[in-house]
PDB file of N, CA and C in Angstrom:
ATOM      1  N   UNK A   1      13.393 -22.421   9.771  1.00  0.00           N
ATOM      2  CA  UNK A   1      13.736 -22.004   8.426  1.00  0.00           C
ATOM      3  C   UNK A   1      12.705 -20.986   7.940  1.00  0.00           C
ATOM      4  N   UNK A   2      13.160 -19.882   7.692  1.00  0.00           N
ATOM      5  CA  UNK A   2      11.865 -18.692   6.757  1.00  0.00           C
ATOM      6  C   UNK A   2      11.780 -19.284   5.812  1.00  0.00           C
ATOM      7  N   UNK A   3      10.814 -18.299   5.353  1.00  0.00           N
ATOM      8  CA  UNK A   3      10.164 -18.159   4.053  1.00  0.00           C
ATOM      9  C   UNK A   3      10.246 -17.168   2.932  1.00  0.00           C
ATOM     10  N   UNK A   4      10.562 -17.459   1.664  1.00  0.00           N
ATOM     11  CA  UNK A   4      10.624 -16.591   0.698  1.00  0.00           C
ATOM     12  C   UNK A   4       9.535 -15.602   0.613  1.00  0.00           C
ATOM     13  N   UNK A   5       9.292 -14.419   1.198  1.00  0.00           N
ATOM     14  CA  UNK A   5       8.371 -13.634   0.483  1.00  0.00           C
ATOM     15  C   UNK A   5       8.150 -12.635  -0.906  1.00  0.00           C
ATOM     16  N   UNK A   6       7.275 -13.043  -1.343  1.00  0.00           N
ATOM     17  CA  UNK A   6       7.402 -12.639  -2.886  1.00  0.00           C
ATOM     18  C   UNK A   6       6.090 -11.886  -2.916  1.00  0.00           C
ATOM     19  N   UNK A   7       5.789 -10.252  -3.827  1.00  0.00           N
ATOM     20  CA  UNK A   7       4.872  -9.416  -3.739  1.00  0.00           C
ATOM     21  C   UNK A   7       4.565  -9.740  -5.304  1.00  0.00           C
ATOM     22  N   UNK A   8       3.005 -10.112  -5.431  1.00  0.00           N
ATOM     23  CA  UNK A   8       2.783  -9.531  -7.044  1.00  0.00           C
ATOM     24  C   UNK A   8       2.689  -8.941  -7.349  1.00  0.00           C
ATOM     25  N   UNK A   9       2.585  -8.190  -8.622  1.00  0.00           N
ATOM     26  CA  UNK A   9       2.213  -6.833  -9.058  1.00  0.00           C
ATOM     27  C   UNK A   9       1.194  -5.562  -8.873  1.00  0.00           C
ATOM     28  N   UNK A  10      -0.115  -7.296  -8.591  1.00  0.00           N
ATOM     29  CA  UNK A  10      -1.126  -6.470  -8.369  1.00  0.00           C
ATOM     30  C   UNK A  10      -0.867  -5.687  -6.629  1.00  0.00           C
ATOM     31  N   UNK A  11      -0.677  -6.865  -6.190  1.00  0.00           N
ATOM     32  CA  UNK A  11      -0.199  -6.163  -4.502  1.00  0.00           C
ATOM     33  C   UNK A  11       0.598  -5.491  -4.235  1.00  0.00           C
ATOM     34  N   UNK A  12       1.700  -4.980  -5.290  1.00  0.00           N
ATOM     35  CA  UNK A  12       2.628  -3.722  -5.145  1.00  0.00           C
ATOM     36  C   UNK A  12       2.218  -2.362  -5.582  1.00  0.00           C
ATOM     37  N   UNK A  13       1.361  -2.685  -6.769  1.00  0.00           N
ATOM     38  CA  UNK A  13       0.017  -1.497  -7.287  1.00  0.00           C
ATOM     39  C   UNK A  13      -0.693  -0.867  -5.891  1.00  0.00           C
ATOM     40  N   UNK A  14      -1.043  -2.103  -5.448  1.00  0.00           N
ATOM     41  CA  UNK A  14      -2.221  -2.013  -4.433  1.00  0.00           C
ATOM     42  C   UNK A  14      -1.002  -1.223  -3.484  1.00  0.00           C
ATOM     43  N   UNK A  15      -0.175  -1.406  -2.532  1.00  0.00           N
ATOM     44  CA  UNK A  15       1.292  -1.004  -1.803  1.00  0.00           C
ATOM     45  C   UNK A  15       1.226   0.743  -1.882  1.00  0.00           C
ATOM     46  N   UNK A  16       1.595   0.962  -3.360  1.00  0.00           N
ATOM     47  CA  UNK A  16       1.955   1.886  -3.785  1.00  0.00           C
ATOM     48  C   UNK A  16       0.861   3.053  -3.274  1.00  0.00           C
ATOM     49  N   UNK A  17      -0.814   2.599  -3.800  1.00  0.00           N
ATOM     50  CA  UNK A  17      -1.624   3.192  -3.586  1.00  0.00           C
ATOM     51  C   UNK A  17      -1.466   3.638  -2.279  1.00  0.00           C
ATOM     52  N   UNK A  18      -1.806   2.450  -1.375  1.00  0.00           N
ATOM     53  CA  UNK A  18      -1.803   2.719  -0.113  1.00  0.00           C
ATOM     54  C   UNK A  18      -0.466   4.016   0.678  1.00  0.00           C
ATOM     55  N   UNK A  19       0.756   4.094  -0.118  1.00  0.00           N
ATOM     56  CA  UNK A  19       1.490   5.057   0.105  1.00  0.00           C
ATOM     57  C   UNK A  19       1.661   5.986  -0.079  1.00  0.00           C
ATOM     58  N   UNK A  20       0.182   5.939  -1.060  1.00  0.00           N
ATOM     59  CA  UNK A  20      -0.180   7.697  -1.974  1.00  0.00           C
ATOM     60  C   UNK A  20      -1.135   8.318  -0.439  1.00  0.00           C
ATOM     61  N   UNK A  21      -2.081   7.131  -0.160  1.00  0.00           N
ATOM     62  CA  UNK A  21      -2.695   7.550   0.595  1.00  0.00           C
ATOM     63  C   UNK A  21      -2.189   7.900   1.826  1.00  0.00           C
ATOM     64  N   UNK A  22      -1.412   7.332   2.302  1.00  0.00           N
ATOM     65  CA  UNK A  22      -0.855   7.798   3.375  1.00  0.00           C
ATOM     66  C   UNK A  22       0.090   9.513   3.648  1.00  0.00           C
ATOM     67  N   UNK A  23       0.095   9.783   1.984  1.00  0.00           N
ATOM     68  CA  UNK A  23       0.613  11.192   2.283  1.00  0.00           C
ATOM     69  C   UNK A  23      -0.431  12.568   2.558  1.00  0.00           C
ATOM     70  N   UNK A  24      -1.727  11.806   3.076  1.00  0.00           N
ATOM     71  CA  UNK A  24      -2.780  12.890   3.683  1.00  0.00           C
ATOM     72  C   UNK A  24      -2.630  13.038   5.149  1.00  0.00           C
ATOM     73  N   UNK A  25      -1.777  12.426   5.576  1.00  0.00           N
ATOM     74  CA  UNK A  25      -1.327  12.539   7.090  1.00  0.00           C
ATOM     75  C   UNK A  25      -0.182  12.781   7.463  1.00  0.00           C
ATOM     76  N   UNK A  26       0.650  12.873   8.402  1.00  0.00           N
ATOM     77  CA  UNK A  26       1.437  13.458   9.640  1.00  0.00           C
ATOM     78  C   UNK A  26       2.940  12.637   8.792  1.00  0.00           C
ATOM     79  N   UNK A  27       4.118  13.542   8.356  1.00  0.00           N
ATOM     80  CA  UNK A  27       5.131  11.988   8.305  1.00  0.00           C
ATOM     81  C   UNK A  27       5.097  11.164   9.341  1.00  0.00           C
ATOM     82  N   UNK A  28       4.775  11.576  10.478  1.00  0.00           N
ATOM     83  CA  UNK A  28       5.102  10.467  11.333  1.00  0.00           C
ATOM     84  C   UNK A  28       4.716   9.181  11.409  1.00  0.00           C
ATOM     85  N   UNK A  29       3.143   9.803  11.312  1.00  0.00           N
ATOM     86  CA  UNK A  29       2.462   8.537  11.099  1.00  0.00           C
ATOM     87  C   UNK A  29       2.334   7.845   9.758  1.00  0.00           C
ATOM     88  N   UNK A  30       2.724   8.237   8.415  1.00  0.00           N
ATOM     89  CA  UNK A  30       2.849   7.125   8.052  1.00  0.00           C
ATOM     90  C   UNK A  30       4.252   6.832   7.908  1.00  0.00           C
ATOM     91  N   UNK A  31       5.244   7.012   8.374  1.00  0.00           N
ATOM     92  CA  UNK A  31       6.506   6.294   8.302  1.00  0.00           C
ATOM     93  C   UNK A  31       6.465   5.034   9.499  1.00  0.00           C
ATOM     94  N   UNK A  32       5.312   5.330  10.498  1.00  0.00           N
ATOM     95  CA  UNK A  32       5.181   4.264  11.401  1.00  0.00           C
ATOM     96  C   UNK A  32       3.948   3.343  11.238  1.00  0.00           C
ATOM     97  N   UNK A  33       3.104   3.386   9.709  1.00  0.00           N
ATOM     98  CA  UNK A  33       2.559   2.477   9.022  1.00  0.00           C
ATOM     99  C   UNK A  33       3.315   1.939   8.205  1.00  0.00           C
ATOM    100  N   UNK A  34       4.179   2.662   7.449  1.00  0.00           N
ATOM    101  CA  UNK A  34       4.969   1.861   6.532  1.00  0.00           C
ATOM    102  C   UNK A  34       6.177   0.685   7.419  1.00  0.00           C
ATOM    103  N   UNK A  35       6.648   0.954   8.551  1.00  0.00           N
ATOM    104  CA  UNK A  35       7.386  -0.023   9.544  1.00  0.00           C
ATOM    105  C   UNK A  35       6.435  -1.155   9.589  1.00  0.00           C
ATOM    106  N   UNK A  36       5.256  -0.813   9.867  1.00  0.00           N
ATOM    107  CA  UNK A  36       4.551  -1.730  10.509  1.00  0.00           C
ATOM    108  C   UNK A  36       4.461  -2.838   9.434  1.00  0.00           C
ATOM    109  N   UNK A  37       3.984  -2.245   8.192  1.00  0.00           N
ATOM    110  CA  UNK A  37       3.320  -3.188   7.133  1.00  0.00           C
ATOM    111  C   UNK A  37       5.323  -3.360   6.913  1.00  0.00           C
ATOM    112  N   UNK A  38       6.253  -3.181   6.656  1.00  0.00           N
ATOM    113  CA  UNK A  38       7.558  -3.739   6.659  1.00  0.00           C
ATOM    114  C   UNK A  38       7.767  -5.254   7.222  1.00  0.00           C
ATOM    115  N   UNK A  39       7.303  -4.415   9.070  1.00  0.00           N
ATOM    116  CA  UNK A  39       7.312  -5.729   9.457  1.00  0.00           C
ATOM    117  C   UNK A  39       6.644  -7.101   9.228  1.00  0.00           C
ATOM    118  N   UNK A  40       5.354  -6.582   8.919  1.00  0.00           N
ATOM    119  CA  UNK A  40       4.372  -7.659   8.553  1.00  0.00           C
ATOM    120  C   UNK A  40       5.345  -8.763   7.840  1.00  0.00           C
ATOM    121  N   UNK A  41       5.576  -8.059   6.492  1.00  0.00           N
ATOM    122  CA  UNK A  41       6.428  -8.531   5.050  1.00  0.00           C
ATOM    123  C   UNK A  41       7.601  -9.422   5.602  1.00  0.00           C
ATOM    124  N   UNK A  42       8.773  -8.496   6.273  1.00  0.00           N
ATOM    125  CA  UNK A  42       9.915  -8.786   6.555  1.00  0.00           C
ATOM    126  C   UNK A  42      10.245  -9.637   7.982  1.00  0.00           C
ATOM    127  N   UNK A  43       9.058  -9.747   8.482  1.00  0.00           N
ATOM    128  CA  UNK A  43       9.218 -11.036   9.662  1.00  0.00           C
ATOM    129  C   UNK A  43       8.506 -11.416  10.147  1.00  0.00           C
ATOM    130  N   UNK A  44       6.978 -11.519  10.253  1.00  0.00           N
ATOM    131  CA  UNK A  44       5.673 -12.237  10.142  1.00  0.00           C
ATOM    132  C   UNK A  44       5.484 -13.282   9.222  1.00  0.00           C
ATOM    133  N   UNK A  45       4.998 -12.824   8.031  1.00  0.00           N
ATOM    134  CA  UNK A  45       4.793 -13.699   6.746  1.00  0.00           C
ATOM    135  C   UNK A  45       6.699 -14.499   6.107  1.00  0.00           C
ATOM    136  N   UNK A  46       7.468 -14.038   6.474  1.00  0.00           N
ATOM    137  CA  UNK A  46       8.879 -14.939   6.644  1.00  0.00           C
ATOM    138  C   UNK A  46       8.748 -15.874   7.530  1.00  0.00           C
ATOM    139  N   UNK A  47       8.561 -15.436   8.991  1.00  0.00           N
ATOM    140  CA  UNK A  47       9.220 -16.561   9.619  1.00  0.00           C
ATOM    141  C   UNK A  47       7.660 -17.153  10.177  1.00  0.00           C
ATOM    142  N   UNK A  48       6.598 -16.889  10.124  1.00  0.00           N
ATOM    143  CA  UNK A  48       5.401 -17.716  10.342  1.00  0.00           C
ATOM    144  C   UNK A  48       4.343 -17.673   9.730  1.00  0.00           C
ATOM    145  N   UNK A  49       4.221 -17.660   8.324  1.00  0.00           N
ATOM    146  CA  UNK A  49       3.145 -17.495   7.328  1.00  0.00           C
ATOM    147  C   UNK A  49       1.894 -18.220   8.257  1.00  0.00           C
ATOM    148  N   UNK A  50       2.164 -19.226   8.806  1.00  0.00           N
ATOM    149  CA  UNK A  50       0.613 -20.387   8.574  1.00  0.00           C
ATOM    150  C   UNK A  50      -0.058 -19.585   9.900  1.00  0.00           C
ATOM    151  N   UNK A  51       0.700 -18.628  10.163  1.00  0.00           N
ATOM    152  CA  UNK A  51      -0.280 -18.353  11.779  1.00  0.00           C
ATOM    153  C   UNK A  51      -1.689 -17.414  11.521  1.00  0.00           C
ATOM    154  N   UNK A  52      -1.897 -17.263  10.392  1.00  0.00           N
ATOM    155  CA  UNK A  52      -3.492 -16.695   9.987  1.00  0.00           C
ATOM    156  C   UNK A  52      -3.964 -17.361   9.449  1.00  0.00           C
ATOM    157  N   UNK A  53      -4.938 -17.164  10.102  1.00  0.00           N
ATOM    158  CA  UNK A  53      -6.362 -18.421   8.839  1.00  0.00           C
ATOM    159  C   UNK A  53      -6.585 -17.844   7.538  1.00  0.00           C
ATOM    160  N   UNK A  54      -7.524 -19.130   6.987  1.00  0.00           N
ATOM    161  CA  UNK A  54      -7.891 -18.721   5.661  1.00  0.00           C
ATOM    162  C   UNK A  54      -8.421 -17.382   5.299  1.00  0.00           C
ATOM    163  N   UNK A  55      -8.263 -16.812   4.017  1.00  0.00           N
ATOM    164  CA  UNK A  55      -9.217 -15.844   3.510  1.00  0.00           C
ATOM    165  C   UNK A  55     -10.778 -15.835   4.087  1.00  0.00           C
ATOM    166  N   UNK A  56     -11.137 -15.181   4.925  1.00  0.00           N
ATOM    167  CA  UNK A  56     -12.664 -15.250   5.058  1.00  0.00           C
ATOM    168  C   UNK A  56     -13.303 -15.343   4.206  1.00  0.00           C
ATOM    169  N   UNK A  57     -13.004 -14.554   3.051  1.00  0.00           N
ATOM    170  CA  UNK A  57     -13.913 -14.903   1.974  1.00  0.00           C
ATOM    171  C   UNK A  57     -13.513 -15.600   0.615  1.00  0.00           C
ATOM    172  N   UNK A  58     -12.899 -16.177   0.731  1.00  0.00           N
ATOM    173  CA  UNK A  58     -12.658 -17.156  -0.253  1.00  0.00           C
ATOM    174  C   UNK A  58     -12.111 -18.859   0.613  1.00  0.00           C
ATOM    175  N   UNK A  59     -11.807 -18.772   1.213  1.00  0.00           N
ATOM    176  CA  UNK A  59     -11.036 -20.255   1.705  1.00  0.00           C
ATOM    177  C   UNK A  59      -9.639 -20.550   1.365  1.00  0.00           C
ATOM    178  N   UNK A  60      -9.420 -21.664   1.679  1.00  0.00           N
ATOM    179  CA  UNK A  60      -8.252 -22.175   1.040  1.00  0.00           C
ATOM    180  C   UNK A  60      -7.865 -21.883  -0.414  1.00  0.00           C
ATOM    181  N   UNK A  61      -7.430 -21.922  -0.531  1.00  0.00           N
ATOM    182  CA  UNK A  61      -5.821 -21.944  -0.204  1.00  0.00           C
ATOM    183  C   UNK A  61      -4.811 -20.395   0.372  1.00  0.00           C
ATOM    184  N   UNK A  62      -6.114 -19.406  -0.007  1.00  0.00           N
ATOM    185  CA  UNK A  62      -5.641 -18.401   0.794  1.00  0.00           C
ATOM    186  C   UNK A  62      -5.943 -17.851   1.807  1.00  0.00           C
ATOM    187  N   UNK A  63      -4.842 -17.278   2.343  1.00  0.00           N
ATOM    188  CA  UNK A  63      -4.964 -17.167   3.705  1.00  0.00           C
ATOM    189  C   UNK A  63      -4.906 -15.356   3.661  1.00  0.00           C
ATOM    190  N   UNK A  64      -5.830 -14.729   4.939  1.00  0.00           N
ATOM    191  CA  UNK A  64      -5.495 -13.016   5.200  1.00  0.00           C
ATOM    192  C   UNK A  64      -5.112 -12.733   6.309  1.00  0.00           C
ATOM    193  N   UNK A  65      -4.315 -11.706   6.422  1.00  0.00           N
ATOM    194  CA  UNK A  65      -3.683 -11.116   7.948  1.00  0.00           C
ATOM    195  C   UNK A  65      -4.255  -9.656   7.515  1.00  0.00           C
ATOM    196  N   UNK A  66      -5.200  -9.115   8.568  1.00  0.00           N
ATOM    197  CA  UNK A  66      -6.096  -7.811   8.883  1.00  0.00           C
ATOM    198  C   UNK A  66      -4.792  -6.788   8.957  1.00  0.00           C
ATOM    199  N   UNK A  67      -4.540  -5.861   8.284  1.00  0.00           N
ATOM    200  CA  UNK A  67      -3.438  -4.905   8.523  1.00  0.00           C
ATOM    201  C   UNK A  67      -4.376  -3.451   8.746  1.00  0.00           C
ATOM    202  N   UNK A  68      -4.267  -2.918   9.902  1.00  0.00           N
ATOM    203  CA  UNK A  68      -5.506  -2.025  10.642  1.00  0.00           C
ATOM    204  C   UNK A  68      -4.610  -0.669  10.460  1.00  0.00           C
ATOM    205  N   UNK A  69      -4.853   0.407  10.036  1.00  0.00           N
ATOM    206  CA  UNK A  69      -4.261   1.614   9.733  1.00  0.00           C
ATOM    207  C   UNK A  69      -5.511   2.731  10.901  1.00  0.00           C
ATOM    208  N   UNK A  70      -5.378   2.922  11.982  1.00  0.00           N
ATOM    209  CA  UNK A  70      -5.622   4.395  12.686  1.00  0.00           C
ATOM    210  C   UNK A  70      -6.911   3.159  12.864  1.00  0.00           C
ATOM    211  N   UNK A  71      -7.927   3.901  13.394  1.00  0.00           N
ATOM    212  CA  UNK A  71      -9.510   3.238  13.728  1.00  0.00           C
ATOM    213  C   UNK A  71     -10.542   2.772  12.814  1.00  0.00           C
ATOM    214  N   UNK A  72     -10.389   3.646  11.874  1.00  0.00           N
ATOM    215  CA  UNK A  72     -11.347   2.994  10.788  1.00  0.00           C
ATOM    216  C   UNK A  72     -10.755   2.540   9.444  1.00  0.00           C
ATOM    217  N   UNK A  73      -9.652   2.216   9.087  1.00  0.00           N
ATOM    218  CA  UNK A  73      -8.838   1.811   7.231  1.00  0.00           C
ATOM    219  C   UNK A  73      -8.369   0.229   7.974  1.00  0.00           C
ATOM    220  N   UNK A  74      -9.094  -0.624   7.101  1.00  0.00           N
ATOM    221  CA  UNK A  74      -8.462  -2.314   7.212  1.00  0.00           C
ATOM    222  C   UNK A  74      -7.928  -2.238   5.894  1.00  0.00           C
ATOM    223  N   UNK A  75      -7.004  -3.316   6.183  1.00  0.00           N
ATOM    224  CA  UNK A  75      -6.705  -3.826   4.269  1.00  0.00           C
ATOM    225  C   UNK A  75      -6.448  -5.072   4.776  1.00  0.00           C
ATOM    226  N   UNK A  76      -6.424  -6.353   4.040  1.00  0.00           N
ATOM    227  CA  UNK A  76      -6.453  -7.810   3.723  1.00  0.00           C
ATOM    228  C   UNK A  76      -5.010  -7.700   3.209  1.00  0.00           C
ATOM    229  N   UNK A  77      -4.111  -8.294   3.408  1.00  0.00           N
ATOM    230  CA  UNK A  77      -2.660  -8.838   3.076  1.00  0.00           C
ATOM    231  C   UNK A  77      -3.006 -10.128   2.859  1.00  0.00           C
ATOM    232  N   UNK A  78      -3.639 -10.760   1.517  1.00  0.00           N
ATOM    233  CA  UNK A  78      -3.970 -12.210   1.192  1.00  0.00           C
ATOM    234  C   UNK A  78      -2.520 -12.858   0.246  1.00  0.00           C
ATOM    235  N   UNK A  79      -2.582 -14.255   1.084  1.00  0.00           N
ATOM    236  CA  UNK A  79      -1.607 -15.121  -0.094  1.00  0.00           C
ATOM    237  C   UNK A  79      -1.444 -15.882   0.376  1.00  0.00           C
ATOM    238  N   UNK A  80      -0.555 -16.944  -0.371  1.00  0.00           N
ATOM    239  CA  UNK A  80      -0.639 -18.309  -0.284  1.00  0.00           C
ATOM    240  C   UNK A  80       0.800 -18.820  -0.363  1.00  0.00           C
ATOM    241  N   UNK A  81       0.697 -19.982   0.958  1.00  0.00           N
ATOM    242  CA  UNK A  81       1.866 -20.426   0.968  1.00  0.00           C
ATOM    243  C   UNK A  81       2.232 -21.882   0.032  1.00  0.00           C
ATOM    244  N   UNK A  82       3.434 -21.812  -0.063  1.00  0.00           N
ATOM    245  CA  UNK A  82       4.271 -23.309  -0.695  1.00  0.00           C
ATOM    246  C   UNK A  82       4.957 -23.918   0.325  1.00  0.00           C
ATOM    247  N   UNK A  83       4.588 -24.490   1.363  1.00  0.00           N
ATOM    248  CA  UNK A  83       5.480 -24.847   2.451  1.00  0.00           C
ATOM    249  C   UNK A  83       6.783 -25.412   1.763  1.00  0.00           C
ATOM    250  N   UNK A  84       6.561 -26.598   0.171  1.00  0.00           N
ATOM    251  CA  UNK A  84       8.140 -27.460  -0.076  1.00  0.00           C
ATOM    252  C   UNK A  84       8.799 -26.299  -0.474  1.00  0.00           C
ATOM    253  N   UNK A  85       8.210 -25.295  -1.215  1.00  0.00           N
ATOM    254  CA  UNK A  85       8.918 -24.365  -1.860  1.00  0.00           C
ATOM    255  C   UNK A  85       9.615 -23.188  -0.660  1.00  0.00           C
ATOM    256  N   UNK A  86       9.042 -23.599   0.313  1.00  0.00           N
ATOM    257  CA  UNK A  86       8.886 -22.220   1.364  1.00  0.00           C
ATOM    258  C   UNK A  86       9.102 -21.093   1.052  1.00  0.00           C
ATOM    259  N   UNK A  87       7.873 -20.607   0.420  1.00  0.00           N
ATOM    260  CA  UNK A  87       7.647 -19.292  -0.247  1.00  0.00           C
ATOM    261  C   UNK A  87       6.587 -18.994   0.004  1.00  0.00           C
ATOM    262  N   UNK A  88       6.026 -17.426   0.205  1.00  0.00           N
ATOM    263  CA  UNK A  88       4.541 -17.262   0.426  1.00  0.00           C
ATOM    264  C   UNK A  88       4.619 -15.706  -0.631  1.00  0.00           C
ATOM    265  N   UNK A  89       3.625 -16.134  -1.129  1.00  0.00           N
ATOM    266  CA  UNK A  89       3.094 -15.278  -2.560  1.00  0.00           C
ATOM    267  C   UNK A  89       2.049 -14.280  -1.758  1.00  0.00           C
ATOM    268  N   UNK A  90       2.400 -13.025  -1.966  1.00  0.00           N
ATOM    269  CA  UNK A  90       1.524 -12.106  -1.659  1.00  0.00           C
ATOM    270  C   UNK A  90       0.799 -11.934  -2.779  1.00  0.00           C
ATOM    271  N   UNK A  91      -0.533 -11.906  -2.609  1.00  0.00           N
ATOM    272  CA  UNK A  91      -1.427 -11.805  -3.846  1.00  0.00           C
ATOM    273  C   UNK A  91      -2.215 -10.120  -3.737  1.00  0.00           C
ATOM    274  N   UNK A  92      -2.550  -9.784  -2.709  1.00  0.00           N
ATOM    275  CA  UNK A  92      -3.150  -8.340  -2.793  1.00  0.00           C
ATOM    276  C   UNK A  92      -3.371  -7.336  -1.455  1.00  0.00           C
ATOM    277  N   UNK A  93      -2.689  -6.563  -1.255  1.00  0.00           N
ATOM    278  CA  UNK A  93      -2.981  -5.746  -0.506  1.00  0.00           C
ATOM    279  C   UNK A  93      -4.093  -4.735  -0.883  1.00  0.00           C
ATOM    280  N   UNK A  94      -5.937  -5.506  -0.210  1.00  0.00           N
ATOM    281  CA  UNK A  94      -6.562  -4.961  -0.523  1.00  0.00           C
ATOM    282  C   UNK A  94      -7.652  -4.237   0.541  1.00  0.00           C
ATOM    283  N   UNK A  95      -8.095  -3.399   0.240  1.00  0.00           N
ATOM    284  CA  UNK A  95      -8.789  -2.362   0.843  1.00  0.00           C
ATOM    285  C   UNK A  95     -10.119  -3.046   1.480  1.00  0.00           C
ATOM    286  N   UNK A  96     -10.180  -3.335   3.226  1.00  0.00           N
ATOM    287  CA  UNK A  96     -11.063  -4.299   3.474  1.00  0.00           C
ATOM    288  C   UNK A  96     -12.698  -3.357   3.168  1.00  0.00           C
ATOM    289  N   UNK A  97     -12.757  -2.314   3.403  1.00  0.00           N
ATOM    290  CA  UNK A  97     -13.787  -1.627   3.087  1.00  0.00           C
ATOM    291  C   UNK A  97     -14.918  -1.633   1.595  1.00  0.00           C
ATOM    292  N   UNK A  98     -13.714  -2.254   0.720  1.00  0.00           N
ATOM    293  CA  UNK A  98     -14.496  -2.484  -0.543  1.00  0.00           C
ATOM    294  C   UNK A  98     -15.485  -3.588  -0.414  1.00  0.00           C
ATOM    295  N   UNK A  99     -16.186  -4.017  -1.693  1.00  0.00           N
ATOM    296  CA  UNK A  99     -16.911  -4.696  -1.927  1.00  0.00           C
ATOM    297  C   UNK A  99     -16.331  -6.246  -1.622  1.00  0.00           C
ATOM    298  N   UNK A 100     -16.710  -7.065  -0.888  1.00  0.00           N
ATOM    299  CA  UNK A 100     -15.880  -8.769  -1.076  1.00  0.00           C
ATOM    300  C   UNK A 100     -16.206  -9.022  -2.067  1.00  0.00           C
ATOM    301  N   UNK A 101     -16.951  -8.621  -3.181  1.00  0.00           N
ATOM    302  CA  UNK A 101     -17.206  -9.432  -5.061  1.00  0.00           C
ATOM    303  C   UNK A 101     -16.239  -8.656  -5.529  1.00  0.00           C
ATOM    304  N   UNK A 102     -15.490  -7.741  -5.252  1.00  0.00           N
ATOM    305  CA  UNK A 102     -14.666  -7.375  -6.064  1.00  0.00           C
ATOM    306  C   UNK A 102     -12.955  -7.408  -6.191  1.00  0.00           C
ATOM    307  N   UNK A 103     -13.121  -8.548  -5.398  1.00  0.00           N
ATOM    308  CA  UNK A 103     -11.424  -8.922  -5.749  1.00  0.00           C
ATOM    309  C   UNK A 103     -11.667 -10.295  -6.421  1.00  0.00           C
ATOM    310  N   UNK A 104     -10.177 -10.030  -6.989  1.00  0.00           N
ATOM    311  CA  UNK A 104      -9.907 -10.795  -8.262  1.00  0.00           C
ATOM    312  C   UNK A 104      -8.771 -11.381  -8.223  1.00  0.00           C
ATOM    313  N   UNK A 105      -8.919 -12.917  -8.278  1.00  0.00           N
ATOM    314  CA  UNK A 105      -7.654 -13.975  -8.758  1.00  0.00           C
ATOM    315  C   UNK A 105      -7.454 -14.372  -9.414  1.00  0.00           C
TER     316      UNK A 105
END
């Protein structure tokens, strides 16, 4: 049985950015980042949320999957699942390069 995936605001902000940024490169390549992070969304975090561990830097209850763009751009895809509800809440697609004090729940 999947899972409901649901994006918050802040992580569609965060989305968006990331799609501004991606128009400093090749269409190609980012129409084959935007698949990728699709897939993440549309059949990773659906049909097997629990297969990443916790947030490194926070713990439980959230969990991050490393989404790696070219050699050097990480971003954190953090959120948390409801297994009764089977739903997993995307909380932030955030920029692993920043500061870890500066994300916010």
């Amino acid at each position: 049985m999947t899972f409901r995936v649901r994006v918050s605001d802040v992580a569609q902000a965060q989305i968006d950015k990331f799609v501004d940024y991606l128009r400093g490169y090749s269409e190609e390549f980012a129409v084959e980042q935007i698949n990728r992070l699709d897939r993440i969304f549309s059949v990773n975090l659906r049909e097997s949320p629990l297969t990443w561990a916790h947030f490194a830097f926070t713990g439980a209850p959230y969990r991050g999957c490393l989404f790696r763009v070219g050699r050097r751009t990480q971003y954190w895809i953090v959120y948390t699942i409801d297994e009764d509800l089977r739903t997993v809440d995307v909380l932030h697609f955030w920029n692993a390069g920043r500061d870890p004090g500066t994300i916010d729940f």
